[in-house]
N, C-alpha and C. Protein backbone atom coordinates (compact mmCIF):
# COMPACT_ATOMS: atom_id res chain seq x y z
N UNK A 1 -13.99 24.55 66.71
CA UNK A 1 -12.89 24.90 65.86
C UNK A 1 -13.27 26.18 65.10
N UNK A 2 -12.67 27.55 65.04
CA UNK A 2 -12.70 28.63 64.32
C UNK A 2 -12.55 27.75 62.50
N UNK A 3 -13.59 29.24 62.31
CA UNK A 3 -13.77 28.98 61.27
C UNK A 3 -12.30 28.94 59.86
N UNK A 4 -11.72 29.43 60.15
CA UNK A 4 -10.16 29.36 59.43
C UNK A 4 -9.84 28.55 59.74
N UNK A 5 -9.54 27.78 60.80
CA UNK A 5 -8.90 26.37 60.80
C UNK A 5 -10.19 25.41 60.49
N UNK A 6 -11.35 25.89 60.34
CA UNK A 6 -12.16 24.81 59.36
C UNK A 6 -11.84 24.74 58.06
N UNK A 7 -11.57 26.03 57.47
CA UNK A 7 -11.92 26.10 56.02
C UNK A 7 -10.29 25.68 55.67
N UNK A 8 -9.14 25.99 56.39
CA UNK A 8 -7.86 25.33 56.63
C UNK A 8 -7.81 23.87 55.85
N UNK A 9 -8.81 23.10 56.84
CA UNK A 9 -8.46 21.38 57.06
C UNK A 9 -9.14 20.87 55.65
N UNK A 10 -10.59 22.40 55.36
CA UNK A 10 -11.82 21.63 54.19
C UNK A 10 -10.06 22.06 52.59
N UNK A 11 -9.75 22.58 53.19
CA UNK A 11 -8.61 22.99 51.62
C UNK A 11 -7.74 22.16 51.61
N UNK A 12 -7.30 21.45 53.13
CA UNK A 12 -6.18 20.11 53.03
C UNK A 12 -6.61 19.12 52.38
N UNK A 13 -7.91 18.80 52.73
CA UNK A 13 -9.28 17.40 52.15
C UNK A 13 -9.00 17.66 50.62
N UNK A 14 -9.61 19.28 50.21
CA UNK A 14 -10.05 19.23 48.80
C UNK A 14 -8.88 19.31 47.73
N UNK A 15 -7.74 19.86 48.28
CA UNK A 15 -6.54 19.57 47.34
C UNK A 15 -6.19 18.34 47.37
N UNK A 16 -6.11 17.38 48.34
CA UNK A 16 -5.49 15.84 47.96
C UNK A 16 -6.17 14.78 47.59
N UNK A 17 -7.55 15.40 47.52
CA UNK A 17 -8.65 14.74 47.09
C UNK A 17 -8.43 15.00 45.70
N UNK A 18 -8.43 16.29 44.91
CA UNK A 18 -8.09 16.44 43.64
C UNK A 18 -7.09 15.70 43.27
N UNK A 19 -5.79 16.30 44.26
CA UNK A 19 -4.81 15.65 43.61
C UNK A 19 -4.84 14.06 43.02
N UNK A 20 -5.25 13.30 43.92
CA UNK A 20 -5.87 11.66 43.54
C UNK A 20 -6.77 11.57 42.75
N UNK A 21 -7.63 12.53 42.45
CA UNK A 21 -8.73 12.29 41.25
C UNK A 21 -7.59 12.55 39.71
N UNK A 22 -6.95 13.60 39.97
CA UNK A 22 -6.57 14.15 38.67
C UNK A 22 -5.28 13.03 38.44
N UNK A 23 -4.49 12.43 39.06
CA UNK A 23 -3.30 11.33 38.74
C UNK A 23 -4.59 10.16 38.22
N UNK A 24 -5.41 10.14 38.82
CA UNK A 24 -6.17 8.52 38.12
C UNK A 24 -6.28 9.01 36.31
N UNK A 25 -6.90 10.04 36.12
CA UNK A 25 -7.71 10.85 35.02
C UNK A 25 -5.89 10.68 33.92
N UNK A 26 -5.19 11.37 34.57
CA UNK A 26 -4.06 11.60 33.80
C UNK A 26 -3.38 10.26 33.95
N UNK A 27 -3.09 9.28 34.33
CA UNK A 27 -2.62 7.95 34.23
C UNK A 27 -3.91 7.15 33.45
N UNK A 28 -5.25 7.52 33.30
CA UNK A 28 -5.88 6.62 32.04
C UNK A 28 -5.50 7.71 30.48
N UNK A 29 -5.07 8.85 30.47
CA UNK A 29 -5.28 9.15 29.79
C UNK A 29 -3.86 9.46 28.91
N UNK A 30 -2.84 9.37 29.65
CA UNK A 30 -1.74 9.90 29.64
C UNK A 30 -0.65 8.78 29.18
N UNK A 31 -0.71 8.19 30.60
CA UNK A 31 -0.10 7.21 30.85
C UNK A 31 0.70 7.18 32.58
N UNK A 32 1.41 6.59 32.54
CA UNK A 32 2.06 6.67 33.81
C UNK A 32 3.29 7.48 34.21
N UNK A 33 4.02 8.02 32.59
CA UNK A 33 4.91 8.89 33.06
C UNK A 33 4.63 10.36 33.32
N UNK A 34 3.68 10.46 32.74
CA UNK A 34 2.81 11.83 33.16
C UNK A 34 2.37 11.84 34.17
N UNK A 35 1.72 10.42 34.83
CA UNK A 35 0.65 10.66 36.24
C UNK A 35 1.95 10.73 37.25
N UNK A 36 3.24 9.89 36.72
CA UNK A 36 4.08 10.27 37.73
C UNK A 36 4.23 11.52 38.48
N UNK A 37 4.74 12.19 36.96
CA UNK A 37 5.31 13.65 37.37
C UNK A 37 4.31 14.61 37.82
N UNK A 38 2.72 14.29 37.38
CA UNK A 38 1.56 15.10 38.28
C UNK A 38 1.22 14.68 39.95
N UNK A 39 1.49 13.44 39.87
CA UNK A 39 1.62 13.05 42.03
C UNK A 39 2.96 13.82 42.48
N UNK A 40 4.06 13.76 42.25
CA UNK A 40 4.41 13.81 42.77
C UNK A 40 4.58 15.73 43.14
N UNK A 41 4.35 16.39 41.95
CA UNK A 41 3.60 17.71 43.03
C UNK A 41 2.67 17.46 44.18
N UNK A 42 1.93 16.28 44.27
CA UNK A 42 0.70 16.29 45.43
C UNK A 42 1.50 15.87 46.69
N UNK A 43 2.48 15.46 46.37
CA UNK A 43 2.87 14.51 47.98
C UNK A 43 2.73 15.23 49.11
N UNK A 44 3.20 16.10 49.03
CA UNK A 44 3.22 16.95 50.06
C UNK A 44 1.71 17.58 50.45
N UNK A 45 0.80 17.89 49.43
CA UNK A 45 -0.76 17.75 49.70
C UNK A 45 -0.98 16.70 50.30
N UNK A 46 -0.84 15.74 50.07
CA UNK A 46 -0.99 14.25 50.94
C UNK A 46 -0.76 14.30 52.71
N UNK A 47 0.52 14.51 52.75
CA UNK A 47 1.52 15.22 54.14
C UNK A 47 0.25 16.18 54.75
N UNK A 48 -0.16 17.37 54.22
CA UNK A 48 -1.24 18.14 55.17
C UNK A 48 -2.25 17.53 55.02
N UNK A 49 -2.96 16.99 54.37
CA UNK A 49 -4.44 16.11 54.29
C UNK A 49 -4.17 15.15 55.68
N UNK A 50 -3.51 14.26 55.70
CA UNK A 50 -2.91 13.59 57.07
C UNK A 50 -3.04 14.36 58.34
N UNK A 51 -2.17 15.73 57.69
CA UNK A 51 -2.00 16.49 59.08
C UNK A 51 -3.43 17.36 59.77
N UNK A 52 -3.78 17.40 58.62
CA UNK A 52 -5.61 17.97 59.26
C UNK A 52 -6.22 17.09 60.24
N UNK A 53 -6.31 15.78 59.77
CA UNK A 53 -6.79 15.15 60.69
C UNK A 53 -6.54 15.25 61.93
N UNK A 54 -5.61 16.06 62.32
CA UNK A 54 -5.84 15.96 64.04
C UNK A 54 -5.54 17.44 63.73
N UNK A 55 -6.11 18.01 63.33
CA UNK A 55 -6.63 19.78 63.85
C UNK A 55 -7.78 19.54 64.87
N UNK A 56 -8.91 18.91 65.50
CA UNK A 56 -9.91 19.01 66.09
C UNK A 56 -9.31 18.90 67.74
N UNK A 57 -7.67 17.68 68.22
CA UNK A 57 -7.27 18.35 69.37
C UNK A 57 -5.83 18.26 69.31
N UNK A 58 -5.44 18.55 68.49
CA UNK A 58 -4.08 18.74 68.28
C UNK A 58 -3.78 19.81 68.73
N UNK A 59 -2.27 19.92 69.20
CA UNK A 59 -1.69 21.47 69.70
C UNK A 59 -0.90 21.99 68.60
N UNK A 60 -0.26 22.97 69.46
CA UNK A 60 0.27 24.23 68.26
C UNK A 60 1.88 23.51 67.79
N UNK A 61 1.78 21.91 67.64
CA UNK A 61 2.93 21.61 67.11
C UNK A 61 2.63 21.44 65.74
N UNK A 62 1.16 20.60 65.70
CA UNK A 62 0.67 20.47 64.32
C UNK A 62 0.28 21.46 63.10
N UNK A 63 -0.40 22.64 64.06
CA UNK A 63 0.12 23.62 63.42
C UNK A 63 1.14 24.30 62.59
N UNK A 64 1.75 24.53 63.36
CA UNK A 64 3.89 24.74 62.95
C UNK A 64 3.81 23.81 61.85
N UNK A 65 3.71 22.47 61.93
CA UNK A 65 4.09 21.53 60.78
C UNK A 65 3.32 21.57 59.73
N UNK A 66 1.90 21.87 60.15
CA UNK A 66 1.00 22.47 58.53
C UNK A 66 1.71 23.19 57.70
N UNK A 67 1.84 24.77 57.88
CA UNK A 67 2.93 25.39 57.88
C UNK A 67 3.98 25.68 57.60
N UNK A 68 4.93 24.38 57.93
CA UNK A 68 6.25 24.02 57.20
C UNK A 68 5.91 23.32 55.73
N UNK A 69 5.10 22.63 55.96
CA UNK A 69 5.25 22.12 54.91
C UNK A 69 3.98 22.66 53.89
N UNK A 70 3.53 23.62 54.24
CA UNK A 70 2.65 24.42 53.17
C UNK A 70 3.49 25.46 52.74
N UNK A 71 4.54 25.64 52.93
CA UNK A 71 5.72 26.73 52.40
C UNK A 71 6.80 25.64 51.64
N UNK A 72 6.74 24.74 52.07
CA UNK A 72 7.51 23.64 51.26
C UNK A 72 6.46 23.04 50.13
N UNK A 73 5.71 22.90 50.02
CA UNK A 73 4.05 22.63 49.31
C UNK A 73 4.58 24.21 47.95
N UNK A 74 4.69 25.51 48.44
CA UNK A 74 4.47 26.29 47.66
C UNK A 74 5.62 26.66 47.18
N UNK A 75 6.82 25.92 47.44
CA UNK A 75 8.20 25.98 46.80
C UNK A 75 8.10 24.80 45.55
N UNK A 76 7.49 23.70 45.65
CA UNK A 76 7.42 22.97 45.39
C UNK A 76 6.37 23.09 43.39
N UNK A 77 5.17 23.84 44.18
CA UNK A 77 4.27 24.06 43.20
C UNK A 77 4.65 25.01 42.15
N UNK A 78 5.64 25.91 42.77
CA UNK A 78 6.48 26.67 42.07
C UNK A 78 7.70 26.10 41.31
N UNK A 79 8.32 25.40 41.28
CA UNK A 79 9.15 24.39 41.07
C UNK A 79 8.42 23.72 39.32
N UNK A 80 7.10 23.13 39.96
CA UNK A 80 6.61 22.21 38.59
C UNK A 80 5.92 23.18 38.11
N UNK A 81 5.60 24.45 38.38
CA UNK A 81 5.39 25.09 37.09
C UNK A 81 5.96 25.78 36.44
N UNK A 82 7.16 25.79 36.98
CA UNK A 82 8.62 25.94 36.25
C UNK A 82 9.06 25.00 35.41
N UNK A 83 8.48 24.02 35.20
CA UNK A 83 9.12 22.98 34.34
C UNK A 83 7.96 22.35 33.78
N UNK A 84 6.67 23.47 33.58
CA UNK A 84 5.54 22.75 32.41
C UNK A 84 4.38 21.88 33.25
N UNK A 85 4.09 21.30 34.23
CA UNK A 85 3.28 20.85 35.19
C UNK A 85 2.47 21.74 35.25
N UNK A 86 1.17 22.34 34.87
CA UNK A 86 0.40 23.23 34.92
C UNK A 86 -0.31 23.06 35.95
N UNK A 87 -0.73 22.04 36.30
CA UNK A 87 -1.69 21.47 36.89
C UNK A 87 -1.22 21.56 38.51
N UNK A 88 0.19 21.91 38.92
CA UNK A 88 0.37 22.20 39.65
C UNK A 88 0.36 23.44 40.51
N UNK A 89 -0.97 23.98 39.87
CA UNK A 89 -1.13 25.32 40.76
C UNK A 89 -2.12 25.44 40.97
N UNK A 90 -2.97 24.34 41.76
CA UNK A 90 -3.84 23.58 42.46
C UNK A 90 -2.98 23.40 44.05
N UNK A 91 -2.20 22.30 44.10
CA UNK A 91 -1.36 21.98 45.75
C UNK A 91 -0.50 23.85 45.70
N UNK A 92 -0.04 24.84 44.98
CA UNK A 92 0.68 25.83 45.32
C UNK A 92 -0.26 26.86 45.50
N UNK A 93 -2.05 26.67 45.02
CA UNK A 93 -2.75 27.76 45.72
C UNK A 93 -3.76 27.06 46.98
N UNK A 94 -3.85 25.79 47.08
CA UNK A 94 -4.14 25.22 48.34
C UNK A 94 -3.14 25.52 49.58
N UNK A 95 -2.01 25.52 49.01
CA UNK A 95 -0.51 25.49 50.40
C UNK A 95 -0.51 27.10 50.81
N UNK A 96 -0.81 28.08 49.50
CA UNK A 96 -0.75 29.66 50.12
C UNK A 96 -2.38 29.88 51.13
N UNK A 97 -2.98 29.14 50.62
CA UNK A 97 -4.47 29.29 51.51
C UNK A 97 -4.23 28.76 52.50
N UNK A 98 -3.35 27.69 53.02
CA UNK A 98 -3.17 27.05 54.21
C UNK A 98 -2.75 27.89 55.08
N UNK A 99 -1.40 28.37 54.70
CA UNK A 99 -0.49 29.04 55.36
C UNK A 99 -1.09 30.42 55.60
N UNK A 100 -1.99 31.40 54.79
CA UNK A 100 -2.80 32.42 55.19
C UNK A 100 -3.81 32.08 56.23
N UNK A 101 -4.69 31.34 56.18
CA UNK A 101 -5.72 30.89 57.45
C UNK A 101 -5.02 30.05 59.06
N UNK A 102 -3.72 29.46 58.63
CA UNK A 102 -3.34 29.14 59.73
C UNK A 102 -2.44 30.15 60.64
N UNK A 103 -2.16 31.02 59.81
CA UNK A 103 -1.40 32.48 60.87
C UNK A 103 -2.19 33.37 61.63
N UNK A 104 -3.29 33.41 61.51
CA UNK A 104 -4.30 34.11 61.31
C UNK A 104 -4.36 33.59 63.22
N UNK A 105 -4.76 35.07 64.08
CA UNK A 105 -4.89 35.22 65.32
C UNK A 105 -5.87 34.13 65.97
N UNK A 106 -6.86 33.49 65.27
CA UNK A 106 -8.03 32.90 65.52
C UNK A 106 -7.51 31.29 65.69
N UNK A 107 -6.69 30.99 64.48
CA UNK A 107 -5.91 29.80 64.29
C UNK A 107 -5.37 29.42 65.52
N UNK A 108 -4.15 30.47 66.04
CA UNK A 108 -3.04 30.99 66.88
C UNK A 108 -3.63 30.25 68.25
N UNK A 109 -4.83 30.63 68.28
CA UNK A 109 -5.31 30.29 70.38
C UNK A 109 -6.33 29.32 69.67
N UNK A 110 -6.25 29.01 68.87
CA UNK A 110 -7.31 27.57 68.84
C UNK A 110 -6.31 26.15 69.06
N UNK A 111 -5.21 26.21 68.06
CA UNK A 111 -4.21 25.20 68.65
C UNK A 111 -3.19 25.23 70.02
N UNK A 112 -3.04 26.51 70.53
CA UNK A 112 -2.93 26.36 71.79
C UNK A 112 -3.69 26.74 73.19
N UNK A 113 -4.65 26.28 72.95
CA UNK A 113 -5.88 26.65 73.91
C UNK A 113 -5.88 25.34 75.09
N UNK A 114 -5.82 25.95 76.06
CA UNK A 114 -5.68 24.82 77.18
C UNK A 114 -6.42 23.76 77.21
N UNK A 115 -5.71 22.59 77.13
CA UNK A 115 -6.50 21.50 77.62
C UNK A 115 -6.65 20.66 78.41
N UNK A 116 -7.97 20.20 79.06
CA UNK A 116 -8.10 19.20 80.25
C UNK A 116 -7.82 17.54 79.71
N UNK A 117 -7.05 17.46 80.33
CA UNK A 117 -7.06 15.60 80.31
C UNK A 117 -8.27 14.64 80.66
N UNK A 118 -8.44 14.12 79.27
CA UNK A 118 -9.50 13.26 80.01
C UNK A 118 -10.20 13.09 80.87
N UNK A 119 -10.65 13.16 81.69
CA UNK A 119 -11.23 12.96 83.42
C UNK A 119 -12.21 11.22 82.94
N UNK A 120 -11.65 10.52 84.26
CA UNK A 120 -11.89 9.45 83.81
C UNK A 120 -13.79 9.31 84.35
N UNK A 121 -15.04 8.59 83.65
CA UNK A 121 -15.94 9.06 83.82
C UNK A 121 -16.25 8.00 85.38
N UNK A 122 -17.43 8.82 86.27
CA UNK A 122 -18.06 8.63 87.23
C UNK A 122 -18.92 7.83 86.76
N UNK A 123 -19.16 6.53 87.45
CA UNK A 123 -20.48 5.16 87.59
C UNK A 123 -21.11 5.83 88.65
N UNK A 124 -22.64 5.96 88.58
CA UNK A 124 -23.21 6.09 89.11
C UNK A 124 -23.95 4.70 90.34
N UNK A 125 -23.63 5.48 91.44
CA UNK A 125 -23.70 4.17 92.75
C UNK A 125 -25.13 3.37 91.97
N UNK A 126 -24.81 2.49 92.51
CA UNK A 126 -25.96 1.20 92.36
C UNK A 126 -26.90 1.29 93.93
N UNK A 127 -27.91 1.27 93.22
CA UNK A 127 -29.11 1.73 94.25
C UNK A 127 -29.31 0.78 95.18
């Protein structure tokens, strides 16, 4: 896997990983109508954290959908810090880092790079 769609999948991990650390932190500290309104900027961090997981042989559909929804991710992050959510420009500079490393030529022929099917494996004859 090129290194942009590594550092891609390590920014999907480390934003929804935050995002879940920082709703626990702000729901002991806050309460729950606050941790509300701080998850639900992450959801969509959630959505690509999922979707990383099959960057290693996924094709260039999963891609596309990183993508979509890392431009929906940065409408989004833009959105709650329009309305006082500070903390939401964490998932809106994770989603612009997504969407920069996954356009990127290297990205491009790594998710559609030909692949062989399985080949089912050879037993070696019995002597």
């Amino acid at each position: 896997m090129p290194a942009g769609v590594r550092a891609a999948q390590s920014v999907n991990f480390a934003v929804a990983g935050l995002g879940l650390l920082l709703t626990v932190v702000v729901s002991v500290t806050a309460g729950a109508y606050e941790s509300g309104r701080l998850i639900s900027g992450y959801l969509l961090a959630f959505v690509l954290c999922a979707l990383a997981f099959a960057y290693p042989k996924a094709g260039n559909g999963v891609r596309v959908a990183s993508i979509v929804v890392a431009v929906l991710q940065i409408l989004m992050g833009l959105g709650s810090m329009a309305n006082g959510t500070f903390l939401g420009i964490v998932p809106l500079g994770g989603a612009v880092t997504v969407v920069v490393l996954l356009t990127q030529r290297t990205a491009t022929q790594w998710f559609t790079r030909p692949r062989t099917p399985d080949a089912p494996q050879q037993q070696a004859p019995y002597a």
